[in-house]
C-alpha atoms as a PDB file:
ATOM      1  CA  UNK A   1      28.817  36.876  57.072  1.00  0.00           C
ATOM      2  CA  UNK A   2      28.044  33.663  59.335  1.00  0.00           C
ATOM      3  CA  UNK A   3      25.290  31.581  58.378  1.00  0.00           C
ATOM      4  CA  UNK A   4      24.238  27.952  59.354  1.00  0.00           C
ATOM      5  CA  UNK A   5      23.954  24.869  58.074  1.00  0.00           C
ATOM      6  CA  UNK A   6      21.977  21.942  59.748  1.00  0.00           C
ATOM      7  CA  UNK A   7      20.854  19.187  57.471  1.00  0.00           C
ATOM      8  CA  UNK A   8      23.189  16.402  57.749  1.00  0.00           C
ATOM      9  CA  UNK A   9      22.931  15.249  54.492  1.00  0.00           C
ATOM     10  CA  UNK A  10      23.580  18.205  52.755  1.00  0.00           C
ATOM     11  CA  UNK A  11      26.611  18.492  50.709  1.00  0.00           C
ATOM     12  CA  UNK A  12      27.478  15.287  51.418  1.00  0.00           C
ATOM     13  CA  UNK A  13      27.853  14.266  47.563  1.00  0.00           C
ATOM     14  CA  UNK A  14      27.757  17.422  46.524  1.00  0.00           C
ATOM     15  CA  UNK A  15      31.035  19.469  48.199  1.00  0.00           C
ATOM     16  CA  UNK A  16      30.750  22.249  45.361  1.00  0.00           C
ATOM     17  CA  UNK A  17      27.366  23.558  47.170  1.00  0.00           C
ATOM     18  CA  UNK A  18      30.050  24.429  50.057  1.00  0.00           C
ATOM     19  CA  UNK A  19      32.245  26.000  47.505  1.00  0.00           C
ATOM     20  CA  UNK A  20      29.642  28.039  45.860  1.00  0.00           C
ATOM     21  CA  UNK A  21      28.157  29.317  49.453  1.00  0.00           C
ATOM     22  CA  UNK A  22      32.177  30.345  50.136  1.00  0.00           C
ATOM     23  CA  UNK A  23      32.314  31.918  46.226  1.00  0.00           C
ATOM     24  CA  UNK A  24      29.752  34.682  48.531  1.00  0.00           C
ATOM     25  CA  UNK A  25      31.742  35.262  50.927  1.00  0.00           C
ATOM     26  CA  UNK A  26      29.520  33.013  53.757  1.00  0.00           C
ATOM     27  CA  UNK A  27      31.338  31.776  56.839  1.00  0.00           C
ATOM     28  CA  UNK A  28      29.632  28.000  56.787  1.00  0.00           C
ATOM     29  CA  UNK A  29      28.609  27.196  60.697  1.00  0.00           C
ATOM     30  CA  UNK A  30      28.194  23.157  60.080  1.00  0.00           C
ATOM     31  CA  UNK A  31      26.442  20.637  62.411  1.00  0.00           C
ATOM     32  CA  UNK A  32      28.904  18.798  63.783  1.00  0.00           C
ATOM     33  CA  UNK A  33      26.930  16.537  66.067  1.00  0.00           C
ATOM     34  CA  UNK A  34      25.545  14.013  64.084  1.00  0.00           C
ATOM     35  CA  UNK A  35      21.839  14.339  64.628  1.00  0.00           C
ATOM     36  CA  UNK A  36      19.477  17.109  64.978  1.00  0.00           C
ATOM     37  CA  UNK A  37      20.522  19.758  66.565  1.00  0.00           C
ATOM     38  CA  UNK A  38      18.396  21.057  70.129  1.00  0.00           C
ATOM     39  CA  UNK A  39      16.946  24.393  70.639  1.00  0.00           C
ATOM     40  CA  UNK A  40      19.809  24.784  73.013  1.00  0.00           C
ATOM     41  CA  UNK A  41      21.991  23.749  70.346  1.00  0.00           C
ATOM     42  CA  UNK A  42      20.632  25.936  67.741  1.00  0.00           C
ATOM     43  CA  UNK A  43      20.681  29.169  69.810  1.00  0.00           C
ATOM     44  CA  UNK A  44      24.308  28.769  70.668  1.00  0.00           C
ATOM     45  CA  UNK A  45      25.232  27.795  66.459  1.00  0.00           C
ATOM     46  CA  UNK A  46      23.335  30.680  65.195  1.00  0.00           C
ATOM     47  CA  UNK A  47      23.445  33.347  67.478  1.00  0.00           C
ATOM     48  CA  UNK A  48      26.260  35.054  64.783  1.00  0.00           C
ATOM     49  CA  UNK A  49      24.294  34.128  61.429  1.00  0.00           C
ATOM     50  CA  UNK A  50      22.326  35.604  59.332  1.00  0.00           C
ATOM     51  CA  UNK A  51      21.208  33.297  57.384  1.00  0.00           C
ATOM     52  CA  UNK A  52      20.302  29.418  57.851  1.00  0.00           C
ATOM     53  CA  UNK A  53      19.664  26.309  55.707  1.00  0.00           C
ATOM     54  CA  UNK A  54      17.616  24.195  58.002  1.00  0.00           C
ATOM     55  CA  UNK A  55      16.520  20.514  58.264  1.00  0.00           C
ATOM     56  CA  UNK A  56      14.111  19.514  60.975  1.00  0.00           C
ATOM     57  CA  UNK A  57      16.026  21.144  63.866  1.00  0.00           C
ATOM     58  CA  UNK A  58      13.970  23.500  65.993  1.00  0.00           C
ATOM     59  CA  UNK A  59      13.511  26.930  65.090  1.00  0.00           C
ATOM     60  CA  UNK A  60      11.103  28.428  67.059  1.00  0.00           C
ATOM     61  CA  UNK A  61      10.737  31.720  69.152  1.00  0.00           C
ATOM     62  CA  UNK A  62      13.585  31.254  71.964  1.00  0.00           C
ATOM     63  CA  UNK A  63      15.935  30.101  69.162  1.00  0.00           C
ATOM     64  CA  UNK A  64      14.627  33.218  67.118  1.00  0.00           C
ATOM     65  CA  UNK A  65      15.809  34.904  69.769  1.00  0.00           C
ATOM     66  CA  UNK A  66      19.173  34.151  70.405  1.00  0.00           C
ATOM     67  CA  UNK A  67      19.542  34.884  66.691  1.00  0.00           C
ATOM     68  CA  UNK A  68      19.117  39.074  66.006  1.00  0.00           C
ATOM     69  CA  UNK A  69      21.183  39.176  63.146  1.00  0.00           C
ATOM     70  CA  UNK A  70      19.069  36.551  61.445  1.00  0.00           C
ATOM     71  CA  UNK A  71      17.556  37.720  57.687  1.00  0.00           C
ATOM     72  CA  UNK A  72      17.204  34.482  56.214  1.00  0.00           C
ATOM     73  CA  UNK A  73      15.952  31.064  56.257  1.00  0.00           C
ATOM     74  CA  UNK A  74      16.004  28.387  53.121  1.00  0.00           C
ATOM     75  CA  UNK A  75      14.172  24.803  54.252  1.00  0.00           C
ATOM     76  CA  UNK A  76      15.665  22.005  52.781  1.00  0.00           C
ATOM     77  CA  UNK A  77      12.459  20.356  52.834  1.00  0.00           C
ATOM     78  CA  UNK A  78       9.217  21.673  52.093  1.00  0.00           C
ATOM     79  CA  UNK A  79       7.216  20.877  55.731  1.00  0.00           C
ATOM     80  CA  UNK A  80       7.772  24.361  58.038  1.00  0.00           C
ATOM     81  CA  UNK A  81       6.046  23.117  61.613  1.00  0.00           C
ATOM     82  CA  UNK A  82       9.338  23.629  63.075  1.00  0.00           C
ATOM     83  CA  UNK A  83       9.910  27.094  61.905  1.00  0.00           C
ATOM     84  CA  UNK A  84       8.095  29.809  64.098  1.00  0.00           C
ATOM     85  CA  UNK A  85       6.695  31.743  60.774  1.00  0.00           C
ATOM     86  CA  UNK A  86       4.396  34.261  62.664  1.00  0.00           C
ATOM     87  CA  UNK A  87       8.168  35.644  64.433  1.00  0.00           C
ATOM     88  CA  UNK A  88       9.289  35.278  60.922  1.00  0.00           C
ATOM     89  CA  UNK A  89       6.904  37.444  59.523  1.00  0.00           C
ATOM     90  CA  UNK A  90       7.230  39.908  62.543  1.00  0.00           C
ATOM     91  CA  UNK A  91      10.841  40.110  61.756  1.00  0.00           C
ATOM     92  CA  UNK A  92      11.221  40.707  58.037  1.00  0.00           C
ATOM     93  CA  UNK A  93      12.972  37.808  58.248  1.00  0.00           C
ATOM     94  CA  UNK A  94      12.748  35.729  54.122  1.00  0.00           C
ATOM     95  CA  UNK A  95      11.893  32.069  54.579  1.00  0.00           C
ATOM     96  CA  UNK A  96      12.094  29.670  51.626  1.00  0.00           C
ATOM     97  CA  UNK A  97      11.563  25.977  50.690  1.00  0.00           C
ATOM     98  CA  UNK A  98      12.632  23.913  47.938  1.00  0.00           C
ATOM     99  CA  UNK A  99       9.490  22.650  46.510  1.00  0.00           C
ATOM    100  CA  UNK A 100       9.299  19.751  44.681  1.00  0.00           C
ATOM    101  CA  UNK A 101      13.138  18.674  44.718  1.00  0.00           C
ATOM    102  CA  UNK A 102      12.382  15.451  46.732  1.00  0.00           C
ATOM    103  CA  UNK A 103       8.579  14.842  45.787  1.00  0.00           C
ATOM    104  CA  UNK A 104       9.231  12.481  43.283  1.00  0.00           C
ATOM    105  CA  UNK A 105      11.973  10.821  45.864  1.00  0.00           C
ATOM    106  CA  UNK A 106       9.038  10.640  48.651  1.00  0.00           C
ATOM    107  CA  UNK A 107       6.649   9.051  46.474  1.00  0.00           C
ATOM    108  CA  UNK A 108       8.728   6.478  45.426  1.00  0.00           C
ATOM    109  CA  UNK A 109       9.403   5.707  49.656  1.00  0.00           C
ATOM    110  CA  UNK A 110       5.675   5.787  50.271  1.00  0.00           C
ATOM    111  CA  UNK A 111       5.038   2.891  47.549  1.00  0.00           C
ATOM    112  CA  UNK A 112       7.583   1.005  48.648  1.00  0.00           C
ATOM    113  CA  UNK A 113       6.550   0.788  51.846  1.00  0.00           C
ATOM    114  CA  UNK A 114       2.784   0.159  51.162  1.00  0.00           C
ATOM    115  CA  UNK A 115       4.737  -2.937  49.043  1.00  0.00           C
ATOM    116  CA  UNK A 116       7.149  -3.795  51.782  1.00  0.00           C
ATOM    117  CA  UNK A 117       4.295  -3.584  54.588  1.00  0.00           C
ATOM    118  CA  UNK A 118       1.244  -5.310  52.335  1.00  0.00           C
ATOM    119  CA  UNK A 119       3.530  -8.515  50.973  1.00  0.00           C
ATOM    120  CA  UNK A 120       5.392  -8.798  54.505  1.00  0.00           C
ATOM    121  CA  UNK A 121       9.338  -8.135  52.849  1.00  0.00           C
ATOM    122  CA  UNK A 122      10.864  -7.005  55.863  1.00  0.00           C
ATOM    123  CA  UNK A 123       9.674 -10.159  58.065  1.00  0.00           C
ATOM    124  CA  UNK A 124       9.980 -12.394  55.146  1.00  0.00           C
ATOM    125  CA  UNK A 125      13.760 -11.327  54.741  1.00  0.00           C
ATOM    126  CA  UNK A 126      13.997 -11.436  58.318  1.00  0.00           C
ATOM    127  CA  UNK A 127      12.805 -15.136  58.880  1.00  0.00           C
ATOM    128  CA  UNK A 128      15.146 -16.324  55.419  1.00  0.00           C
ATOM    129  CA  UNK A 129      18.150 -15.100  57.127  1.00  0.00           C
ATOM    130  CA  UNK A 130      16.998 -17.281  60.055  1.00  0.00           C
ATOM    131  CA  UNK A 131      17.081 -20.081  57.487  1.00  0.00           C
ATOM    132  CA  UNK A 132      13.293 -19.783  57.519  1.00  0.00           C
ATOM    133  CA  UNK A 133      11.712 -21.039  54.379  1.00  0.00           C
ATOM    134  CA  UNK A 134       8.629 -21.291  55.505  1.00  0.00           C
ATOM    135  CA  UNK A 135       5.663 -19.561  53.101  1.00  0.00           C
ATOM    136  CA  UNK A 136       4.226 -16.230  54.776  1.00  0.00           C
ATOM    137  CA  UNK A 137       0.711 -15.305  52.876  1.00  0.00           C
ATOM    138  CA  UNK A 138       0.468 -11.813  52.343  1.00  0.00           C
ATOM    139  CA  UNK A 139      -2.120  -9.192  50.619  1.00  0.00           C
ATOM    140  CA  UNK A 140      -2.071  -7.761  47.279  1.00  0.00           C
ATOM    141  CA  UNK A 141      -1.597  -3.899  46.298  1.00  0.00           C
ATOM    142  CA  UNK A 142      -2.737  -4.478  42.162  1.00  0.00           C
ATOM    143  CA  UNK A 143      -6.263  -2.989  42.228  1.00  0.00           C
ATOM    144  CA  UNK A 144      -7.279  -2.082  46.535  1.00  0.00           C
ATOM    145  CA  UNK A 145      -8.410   1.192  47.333  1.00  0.00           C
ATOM    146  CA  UNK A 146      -5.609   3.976  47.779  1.00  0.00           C
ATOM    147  CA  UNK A 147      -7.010   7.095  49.904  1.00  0.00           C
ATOM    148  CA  UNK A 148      -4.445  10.174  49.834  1.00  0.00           C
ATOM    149  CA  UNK A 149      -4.689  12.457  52.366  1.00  0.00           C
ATOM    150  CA  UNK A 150      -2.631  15.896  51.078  1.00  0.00           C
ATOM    151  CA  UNK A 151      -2.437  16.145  46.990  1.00  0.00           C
ATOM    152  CA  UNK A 152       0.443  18.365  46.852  1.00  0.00           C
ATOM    153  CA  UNK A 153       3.468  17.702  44.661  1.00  0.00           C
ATOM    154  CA  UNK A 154       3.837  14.450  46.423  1.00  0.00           C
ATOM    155  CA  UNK A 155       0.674  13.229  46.684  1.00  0.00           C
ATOM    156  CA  UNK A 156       0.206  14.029  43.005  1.00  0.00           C
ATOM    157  CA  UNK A 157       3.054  11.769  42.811  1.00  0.00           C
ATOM    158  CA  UNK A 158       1.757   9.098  44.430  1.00  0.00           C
ATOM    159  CA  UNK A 159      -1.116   9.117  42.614  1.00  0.00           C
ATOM    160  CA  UNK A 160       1.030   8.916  39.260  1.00  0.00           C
ATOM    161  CA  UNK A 161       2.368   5.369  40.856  1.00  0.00           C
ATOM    162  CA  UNK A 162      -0.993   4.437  42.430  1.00  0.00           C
ATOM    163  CA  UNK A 163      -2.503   4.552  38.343  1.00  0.00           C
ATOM    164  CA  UNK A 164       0.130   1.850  37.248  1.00  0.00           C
ATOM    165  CA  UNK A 165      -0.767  -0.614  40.155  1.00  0.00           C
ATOM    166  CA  UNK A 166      -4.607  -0.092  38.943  1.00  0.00           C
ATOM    167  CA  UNK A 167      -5.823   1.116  42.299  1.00  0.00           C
ATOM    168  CA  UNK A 168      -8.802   3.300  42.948  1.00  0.00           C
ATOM    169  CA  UNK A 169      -7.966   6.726  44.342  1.00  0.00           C
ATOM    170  CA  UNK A 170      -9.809   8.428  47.137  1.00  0.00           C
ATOM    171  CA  UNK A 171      -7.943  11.905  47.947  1.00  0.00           C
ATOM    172  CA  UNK A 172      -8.322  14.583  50.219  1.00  0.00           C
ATOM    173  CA  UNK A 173      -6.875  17.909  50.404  1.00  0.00           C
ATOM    174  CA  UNK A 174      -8.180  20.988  51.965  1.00  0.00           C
ATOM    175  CA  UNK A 175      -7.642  23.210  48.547  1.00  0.00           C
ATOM    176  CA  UNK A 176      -9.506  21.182  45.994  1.00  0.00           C
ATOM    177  CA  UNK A 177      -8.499  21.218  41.832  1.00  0.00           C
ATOM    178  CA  UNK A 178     -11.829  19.695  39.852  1.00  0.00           C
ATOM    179  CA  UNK A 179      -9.777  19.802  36.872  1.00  0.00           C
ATOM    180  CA  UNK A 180      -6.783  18.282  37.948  1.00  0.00           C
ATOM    181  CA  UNK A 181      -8.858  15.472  39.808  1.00  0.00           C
ATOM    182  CA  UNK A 182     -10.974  14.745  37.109  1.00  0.00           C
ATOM    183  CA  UNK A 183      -8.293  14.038  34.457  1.00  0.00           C
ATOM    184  CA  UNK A 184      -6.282  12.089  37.176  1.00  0.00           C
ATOM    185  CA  UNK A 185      -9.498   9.814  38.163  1.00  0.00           C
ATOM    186  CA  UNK A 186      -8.894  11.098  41.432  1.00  0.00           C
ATOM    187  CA  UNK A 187     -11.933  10.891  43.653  1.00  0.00           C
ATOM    188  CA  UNK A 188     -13.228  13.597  46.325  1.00  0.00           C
ATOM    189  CA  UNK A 189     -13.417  11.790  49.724  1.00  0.00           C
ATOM    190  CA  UNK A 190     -13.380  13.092  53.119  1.00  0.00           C
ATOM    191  CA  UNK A 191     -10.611  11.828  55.674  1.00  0.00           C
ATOM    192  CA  UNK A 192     -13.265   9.905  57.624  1.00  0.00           C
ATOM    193  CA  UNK A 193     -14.470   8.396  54.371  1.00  0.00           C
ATOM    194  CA  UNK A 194     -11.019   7.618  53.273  1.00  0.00           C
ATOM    195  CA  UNK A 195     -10.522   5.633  56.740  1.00  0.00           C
ATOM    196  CA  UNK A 196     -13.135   3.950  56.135  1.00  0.00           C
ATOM    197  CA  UNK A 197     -13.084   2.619  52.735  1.00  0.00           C
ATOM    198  CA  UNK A 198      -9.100   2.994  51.887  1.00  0.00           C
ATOM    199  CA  UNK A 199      -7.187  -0.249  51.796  1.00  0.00           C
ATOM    200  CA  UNK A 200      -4.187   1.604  51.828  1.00  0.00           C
ATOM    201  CA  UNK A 201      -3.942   5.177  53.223  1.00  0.00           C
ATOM    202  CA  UNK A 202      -0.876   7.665  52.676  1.00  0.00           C
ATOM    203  CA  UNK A 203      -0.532  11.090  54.889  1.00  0.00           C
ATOM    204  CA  UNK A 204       1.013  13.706  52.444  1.00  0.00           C
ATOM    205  CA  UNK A 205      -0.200  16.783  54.127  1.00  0.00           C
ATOM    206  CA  UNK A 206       1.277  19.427  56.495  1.00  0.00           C
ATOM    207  CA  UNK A 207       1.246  19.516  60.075  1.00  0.00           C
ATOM    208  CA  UNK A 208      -0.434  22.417  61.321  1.00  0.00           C
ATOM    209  CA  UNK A 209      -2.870  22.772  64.473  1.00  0.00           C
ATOM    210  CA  UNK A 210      -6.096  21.728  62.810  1.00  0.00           C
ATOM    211  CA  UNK A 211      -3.750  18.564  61.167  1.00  0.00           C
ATOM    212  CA  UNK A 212      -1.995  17.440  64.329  1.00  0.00           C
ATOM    213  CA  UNK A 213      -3.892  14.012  65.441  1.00  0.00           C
ATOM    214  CA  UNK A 214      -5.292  13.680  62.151  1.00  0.00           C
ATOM    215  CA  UNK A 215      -5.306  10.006  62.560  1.00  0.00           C
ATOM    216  CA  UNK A 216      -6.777  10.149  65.504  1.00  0.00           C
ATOM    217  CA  UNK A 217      -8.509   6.512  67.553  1.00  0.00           C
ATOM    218  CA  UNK A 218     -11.470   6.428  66.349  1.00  0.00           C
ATOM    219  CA  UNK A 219     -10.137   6.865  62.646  1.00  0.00           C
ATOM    220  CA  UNK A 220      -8.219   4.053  63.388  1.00  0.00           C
ATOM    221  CA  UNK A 221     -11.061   1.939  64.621  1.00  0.00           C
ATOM    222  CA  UNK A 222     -13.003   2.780  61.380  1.00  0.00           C
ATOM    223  CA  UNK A 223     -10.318   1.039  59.234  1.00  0.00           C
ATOM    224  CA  UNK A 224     -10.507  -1.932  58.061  1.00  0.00           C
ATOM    225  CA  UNK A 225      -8.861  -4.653  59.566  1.00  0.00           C
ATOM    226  CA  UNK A 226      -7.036  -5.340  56.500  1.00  0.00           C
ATOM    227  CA  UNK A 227      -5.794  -1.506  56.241  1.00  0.00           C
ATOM    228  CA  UNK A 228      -2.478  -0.386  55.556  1.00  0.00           C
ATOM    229  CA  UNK A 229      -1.397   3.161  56.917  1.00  0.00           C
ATOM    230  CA  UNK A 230       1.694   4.882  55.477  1.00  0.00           C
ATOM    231  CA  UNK A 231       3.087   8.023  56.560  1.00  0.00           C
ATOM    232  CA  UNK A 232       6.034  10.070  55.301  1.00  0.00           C
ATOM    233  CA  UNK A 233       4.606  13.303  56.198  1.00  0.00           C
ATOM    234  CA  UNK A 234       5.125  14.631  60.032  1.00  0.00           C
ATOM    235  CA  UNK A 235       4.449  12.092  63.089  1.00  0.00           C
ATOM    236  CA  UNK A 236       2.340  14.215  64.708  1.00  0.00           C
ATOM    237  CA  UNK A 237      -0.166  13.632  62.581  1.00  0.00           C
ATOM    238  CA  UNK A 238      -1.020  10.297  63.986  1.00  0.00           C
ATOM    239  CA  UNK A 239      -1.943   9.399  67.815  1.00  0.00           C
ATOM    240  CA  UNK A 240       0.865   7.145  68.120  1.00  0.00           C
ATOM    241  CA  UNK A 241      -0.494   5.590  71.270  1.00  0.00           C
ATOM    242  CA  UNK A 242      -3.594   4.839  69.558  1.00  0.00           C
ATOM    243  CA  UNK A 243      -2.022   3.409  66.739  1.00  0.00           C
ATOM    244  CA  UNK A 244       0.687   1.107  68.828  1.00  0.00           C
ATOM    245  CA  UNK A 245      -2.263  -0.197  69.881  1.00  0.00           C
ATOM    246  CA  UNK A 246      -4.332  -1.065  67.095  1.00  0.00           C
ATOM    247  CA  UNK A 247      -1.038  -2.693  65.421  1.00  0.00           C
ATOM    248  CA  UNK A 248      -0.624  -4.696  68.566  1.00  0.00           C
ATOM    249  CA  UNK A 249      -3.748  -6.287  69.057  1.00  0.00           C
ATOM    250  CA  UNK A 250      -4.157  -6.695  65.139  1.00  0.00           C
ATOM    251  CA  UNK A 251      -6.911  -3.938  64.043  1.00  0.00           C
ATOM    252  CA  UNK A 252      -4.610  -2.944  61.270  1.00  0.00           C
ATOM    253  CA  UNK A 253      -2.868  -5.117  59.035  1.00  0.00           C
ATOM    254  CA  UNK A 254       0.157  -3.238  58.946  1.00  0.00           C
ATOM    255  CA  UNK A 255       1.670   0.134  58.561  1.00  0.00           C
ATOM    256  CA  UNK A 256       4.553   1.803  57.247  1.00  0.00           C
ATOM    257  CA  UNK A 257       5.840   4.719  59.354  1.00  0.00           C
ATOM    258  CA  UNK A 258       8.934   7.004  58.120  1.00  0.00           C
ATOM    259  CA  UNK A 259       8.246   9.086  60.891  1.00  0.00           C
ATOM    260  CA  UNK A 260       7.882   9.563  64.505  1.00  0.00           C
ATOM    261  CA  UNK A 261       6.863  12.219  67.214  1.00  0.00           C
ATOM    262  CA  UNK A 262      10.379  11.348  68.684  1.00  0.00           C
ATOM    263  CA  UNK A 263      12.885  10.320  66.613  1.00  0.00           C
ATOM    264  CA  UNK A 264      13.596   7.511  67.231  1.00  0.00           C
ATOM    265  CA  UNK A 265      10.680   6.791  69.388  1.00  0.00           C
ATOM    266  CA  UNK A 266      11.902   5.354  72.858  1.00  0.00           C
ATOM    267  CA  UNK A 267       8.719   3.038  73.624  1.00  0.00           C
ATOM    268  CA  UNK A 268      10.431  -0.390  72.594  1.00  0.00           C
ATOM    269  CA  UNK A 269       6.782  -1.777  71.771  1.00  0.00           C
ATOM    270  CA  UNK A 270       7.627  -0.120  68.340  1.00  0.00           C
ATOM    271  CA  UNK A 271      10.692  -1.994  67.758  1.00  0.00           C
ATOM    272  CA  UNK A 272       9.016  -5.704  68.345  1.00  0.00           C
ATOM    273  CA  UNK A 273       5.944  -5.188  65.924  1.00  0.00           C
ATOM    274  CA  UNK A 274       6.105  -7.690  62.969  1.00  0.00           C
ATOM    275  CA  UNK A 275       3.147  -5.575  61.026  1.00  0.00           C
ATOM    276  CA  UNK A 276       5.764  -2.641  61.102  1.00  0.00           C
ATOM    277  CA  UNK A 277       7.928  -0.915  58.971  1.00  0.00           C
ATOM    278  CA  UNK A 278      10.196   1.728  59.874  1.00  0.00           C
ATOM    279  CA  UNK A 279      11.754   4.499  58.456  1.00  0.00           C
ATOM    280  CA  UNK A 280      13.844   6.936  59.636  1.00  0.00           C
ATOM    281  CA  UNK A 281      12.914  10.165  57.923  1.00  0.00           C
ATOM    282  CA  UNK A 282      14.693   9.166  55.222  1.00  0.00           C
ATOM    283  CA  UNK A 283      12.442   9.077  52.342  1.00  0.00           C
ATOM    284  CA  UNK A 284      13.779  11.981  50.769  1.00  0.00           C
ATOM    285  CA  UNK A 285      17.066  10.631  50.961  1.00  0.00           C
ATOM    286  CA  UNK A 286      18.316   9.604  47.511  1.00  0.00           C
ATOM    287  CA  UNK A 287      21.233  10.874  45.504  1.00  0.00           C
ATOM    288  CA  UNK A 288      19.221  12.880  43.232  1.00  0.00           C
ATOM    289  CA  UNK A 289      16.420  14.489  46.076  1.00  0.00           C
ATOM    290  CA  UNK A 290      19.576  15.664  47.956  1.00  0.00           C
ATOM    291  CA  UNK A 291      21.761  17.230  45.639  1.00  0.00           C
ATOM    292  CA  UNK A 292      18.456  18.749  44.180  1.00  0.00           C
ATOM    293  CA  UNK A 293      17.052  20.175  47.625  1.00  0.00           C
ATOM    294  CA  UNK A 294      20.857  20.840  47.819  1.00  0.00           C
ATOM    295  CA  UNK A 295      20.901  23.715  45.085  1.00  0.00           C
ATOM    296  CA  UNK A 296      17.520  25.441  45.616  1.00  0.00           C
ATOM    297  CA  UNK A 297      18.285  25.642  49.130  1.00  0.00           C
ATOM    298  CA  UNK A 298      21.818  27.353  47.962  1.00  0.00           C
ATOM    299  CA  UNK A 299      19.737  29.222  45.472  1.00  0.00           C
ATOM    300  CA  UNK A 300      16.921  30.508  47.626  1.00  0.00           C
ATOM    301  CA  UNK A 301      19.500  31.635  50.546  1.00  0.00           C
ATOM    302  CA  UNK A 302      21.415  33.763  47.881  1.00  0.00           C
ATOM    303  CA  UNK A 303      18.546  35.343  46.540  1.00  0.00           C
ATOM    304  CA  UNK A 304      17.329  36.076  50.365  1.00  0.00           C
ATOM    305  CA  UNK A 305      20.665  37.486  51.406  1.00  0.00           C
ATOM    306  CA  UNK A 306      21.384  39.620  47.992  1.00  0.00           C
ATOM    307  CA  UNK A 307      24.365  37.436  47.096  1.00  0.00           C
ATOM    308  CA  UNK A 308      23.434  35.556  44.121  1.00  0.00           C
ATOM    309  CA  UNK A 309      25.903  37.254  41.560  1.00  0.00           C
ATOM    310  CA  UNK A 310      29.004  36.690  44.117  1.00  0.00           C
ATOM    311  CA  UNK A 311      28.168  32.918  43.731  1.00  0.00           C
ATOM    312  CA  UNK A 312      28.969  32.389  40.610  1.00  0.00           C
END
């Protein structure tokens, strides 16, 4: 049995989750290429499978197609806007994610770039190694205004973080826990309200249709000047052009972006911003987020395809 394997990271310190997937009796397809694989790509690699651990590489109808032996699909990642769920579900086919494995890894990435973006580190560490010692004021994090737009496991991470940097926390989310909110000091906000008042604002929620353009320009003309936008989440999520903008002519402070529409983005206006930090959709990538995403991607596939006891 053939299945595929696209996240480039996975396994990668961890060589016994290949071992453990061959313990079943799975014939590992690998991606080979080095980035993320195209639809074109994909439909060739898993025409044979049956099952797939996928990354961010496109798996939507055509590739669905091309793939009729397909039964299962294990995310290694939580976010599923690349995965065609309605075909899914049309199919029979099992689809997984490994929730919570990187949320705490995530978090950690969205503070430090709030950090990096708000005291300037990247441009400060830029101009030293020019010999630069020139003093570059900055803003403070200790005690602003943090609005959270998505409290799932990793914006209920972020807000753990936000509470030791004494901030006030405005959050949004479209299912809404009282109980958990109120023992957090979490406050109810809506996203316009959030753009409004929110030094700092983090995206931690999913794209879907009514979430793609979120941050959208008029959003981003209600922020303050001295705003900070962070976002981890999906690119879409944010009118990019809109945004460009504002950080060019200097309507936002700064923001932190670990992700793109296109990865990387080609418009080299991005590159030359000094109130810019960028990722590249690699805040779930520590040791430990990995190798746990890793295993509950191993696990869930098992389960899916019936194979769990040959594993072991």
């Amino acid at each position: 049995m053939k299945i595929l394997v696209t996240p480039r990271s996975f396994g990668k310190n961890n060589p016994e989750l290949f071992d453990r997937l061959a313990r079943a009796g799975l014939d590992v397809v690998r991606n080979d290429t080095g980035g993320i694989l195209s639809a074109e790509q994909m439909r060739e690699k898993l025409a044979p499978c049956q099952g797939i651990i996928l990354g961010v590489d496109p798996l939507g109808a055509s590739v669905l197609a091309a793939a009729p032996h397909l039964r299962a699909v294990a995310k290694y990642g939580v976010g599923l806007d690349n995965v065609d769920m309605e075909v899914c579900r049309e199919r029979g086919i099992a689809v997984s994610r490994t929730v919570g494995a990187n949320s705490n890894a995530v978090a950690d990435y969205a503070l430090t770039l709030m950090l990096m973006v708000a005291r300037r580190a990247a441009f400060i560490d830029r101009r030293c190694r020019e010999r630069d010692w020139s003093k570059i004021t900055s803003i403070d994090l200790y005690g602003k205004v943090l609005g959270i737009i998505g409290l799932g496991a990793i914006g209920r991470c972020v807000v753990k973080r936000a509470q030791g940097f004494g901030m006030r926390i405005l959050g949004h989310d479209i299912v809404w826990d009282e109980a958990w909110a109120a023992k957090e000091g979490v406050e109810r906000a809506s996203v316009d309200s959030i753009c409004r008042e929110a030094d700092f604002i983090t995206l931690h929620t999913a794209l879907t249709e009514e979430t793609r353009g979120l941050i959208h320009a008029e959003r981003l003309a209600s922020m303050k000047k001295s705003a900070v936008l962070v976002n981890t989440a999906r690119g879409e999520l944010v009118d990019e052009a809109a945004l460009l903008a504002a950080l060019r002519e200097g309507r936002l402070y700064g923001a932190g972006l670990d992700v793109f529409e296109q990865e990387p983005p080609t418009d080299p206006a991005w590159y030359q911003l000094d109130n810019l930090v960028m990722g590249s959709h690699c805040s779930s990538s520590t040791a430990g987020a990995t190798a746990a995403m890793g295993y509950m991607a191993v696990d869930n596939l098992l389960r899916d395809l019936g194979l769990e006891a040959l594993a072991e």
